[in-house]
Protein backbone atom coordinates (compact mmCIF):
# COMPACT_ATOMS: atom_id res chain seq x y z
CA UNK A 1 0.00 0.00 0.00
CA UNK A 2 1.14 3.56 -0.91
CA UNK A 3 1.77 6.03 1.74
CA UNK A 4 -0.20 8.88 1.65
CA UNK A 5 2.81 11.19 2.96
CA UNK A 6 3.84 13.31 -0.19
CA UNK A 7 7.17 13.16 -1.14
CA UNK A 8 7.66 17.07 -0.37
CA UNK A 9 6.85 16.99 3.40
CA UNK A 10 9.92 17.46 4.39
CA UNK A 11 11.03 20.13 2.20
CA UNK A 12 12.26 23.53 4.23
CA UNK A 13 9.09 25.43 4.39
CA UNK A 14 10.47 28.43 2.50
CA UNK A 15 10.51 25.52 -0.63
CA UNK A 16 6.61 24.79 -0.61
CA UNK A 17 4.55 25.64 -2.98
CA UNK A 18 1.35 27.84 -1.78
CA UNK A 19 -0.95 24.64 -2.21
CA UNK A 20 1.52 22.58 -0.50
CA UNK A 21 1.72 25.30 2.36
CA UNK A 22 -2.26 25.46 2.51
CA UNK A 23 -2.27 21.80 3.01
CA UNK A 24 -0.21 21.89 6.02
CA UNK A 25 -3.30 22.46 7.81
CA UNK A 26 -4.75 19.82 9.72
CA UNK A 27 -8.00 21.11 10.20
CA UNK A 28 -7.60 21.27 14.30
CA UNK A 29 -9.01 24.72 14.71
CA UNK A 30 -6.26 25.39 17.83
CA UNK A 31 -5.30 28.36 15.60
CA UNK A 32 -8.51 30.00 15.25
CA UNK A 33 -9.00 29.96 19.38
CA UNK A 34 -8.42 33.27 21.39
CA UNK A 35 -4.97 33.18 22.85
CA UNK A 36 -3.68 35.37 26.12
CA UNK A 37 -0.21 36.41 26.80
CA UNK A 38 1.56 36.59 30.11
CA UNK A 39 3.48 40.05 30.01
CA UNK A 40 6.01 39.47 32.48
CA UNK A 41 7.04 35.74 30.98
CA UNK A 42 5.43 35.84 27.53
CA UNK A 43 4.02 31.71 28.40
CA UNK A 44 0.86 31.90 26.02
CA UNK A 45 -1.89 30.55 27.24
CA UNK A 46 -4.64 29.04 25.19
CA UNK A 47 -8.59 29.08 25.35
CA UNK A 48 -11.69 27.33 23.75
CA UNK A 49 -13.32 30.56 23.02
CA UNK A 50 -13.46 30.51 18.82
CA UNK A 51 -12.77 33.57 16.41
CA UNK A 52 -16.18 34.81 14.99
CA UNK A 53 -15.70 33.41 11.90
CA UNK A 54 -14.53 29.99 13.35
CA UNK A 55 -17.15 26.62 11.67
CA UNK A 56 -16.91 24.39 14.91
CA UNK A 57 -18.17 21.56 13.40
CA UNK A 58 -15.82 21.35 10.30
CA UNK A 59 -12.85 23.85 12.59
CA UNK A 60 -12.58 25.75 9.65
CA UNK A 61 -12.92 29.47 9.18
CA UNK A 62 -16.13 30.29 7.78
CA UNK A 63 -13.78 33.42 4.88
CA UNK A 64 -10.56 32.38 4.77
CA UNK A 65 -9.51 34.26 2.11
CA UNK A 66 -10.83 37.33 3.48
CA UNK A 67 -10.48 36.96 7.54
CA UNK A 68 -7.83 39.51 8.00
CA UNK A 69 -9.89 42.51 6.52
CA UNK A 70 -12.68 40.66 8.51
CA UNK A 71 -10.67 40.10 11.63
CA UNK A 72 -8.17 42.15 12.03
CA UNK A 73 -6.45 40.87 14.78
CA UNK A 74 -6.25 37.22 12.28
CA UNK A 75 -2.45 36.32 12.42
CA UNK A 76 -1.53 34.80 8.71
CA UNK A 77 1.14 32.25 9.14
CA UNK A 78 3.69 33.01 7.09
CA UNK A 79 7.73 32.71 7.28
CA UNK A 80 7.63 36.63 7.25
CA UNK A 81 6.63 36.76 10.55
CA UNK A 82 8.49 33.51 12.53
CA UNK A 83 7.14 34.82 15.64
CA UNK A 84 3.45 33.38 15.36
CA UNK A 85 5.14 30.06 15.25
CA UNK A 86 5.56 30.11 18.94
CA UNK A 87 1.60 31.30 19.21
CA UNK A 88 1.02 27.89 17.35
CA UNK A 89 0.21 24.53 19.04
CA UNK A 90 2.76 22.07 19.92
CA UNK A 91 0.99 19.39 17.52
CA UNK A 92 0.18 22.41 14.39
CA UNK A 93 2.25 21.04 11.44
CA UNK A 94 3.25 24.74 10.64
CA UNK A 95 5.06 24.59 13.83
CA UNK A 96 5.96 21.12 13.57
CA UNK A 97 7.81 21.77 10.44
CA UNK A 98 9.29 25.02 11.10
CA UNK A 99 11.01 23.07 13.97
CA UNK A 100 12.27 20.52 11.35
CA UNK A 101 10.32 17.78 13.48
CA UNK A 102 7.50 15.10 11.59
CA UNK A 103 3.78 15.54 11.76
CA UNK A 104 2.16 13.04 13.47
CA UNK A 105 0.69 9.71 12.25
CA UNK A 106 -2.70 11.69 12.74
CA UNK A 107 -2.06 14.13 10.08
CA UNK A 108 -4.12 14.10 7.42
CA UNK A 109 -1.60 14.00 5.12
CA UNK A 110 0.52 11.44 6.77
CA UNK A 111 -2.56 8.87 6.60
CA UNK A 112 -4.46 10.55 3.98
CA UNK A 113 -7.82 10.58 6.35
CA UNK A 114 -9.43 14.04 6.64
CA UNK A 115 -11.27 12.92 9.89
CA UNK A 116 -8.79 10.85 11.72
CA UNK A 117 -7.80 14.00 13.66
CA UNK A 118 -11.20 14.70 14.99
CA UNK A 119 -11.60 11.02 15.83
CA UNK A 120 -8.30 10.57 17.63
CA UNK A 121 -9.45 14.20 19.70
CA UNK A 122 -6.90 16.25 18.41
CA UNK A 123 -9.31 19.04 17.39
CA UNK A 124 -11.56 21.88 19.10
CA UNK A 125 -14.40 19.76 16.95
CA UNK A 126 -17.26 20.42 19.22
CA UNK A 127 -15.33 22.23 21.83
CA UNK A 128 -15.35 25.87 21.62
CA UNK A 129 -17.38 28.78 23.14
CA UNK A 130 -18.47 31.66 21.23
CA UNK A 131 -16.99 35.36 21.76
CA UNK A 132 -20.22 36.24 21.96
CA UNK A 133 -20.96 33.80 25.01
CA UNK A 134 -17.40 33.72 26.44
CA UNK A 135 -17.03 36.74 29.15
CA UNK A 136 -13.45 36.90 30.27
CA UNK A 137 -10.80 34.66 28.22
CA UNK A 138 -9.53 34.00 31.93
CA UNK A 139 -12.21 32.07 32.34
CA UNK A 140 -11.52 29.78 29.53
CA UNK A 141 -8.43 28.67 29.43
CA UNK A 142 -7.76 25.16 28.42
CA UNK A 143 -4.76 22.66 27.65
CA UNK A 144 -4.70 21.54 24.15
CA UNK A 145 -1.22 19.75 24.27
C-alpha cells in the first residue's frame, strides 16, 4: 500500500509551494481559538473561546480568504513573521515543520484521512465557546497539548 505522505513533506518550508503550504493544515481549529499572553514571561496561554468566523463543526474558518480585513487581529502564518510560530500549538504542522520535526501519524496527510484528527481528539471539533458567550478569556483557558 502507498503512503499517503507526499514526497515534499519534508522540504524547508520556505521551498513549498502555496498549495503545498495550505495543506499543512490539519483542520484542528487550535489556531482560530483566542490566545492570552503573560506580560512578564510571555508563556501563552490558550482558550476554547473561537474567532467569529470559526465553523466548529468542520474547525474551519467560515472566509478564509478574506479573515484579515474581517478580523483584524487574524495572524496569517507566514515565514515573514516567525514569531506566530511560537503562538502555534505544539501538535500544528506549521510549527511542527518550522522546527524541522515530523507531523504526526494523525495528520491528514501522513494517513491521507481528513477525519482521523477529529476522531483521535486532536481538534476543538465540538469544543469551543463563542466570543459572543465567552465573558473573560480568563475564564476559559484550556490545555490543548
Amino acid at each position: 500500500m502507498k503512503s499517503a505522505t507526499p514526497d515534499w513533506i519534508n522540504s524547508s518550508l520556505s521551498e513549498l509551494t502555496d498549495a503545498q503550504w495550505e495543506s499543512l493544515c490539519d483542520g484542528c481549529g487550535k489556531c482560530c481559538m483566542a490566545k492570552l499572553q503573560d506580560s512578564d514571561t510571555g508563556k501563552i496561554y490558550y482558550t476554547n473561546v473561537a474567532c467569529k468566523l470559526f465553523d466548529e463543526n468542520t474547525c474551519r474558518c467560515t472566509d478564509y480568504n478574506n479573515r484579515t480585513s474581517q478580523v483584524p487581529e487574524c495572524v496569517r502564518v507566514s515565514l515573514q513573521n516567525p514569531e506566530v510560530f511560537s503562538w502555534l500549538p505544539n501538535s500544528c504542522a506549521y510549527r511542527l515543520r518550522y522546527e524541522t520535526k515530523p507531523l504526526f501519524n494523525w495528520h491528514p496527510l501522513v494517513n491521507g484521512d481528513d477525519g482521523l484528527m477529529h476522531d483521535k481528539n486532536h481538534s476543538v471539533q465540538n469544543k469551543t465557546v463563542s466570543p459572543l458567550d465567552a465573558g473573560p478569556l480568563e475564564f476559559h483557558l484550556v490545555n490543548w497539548d
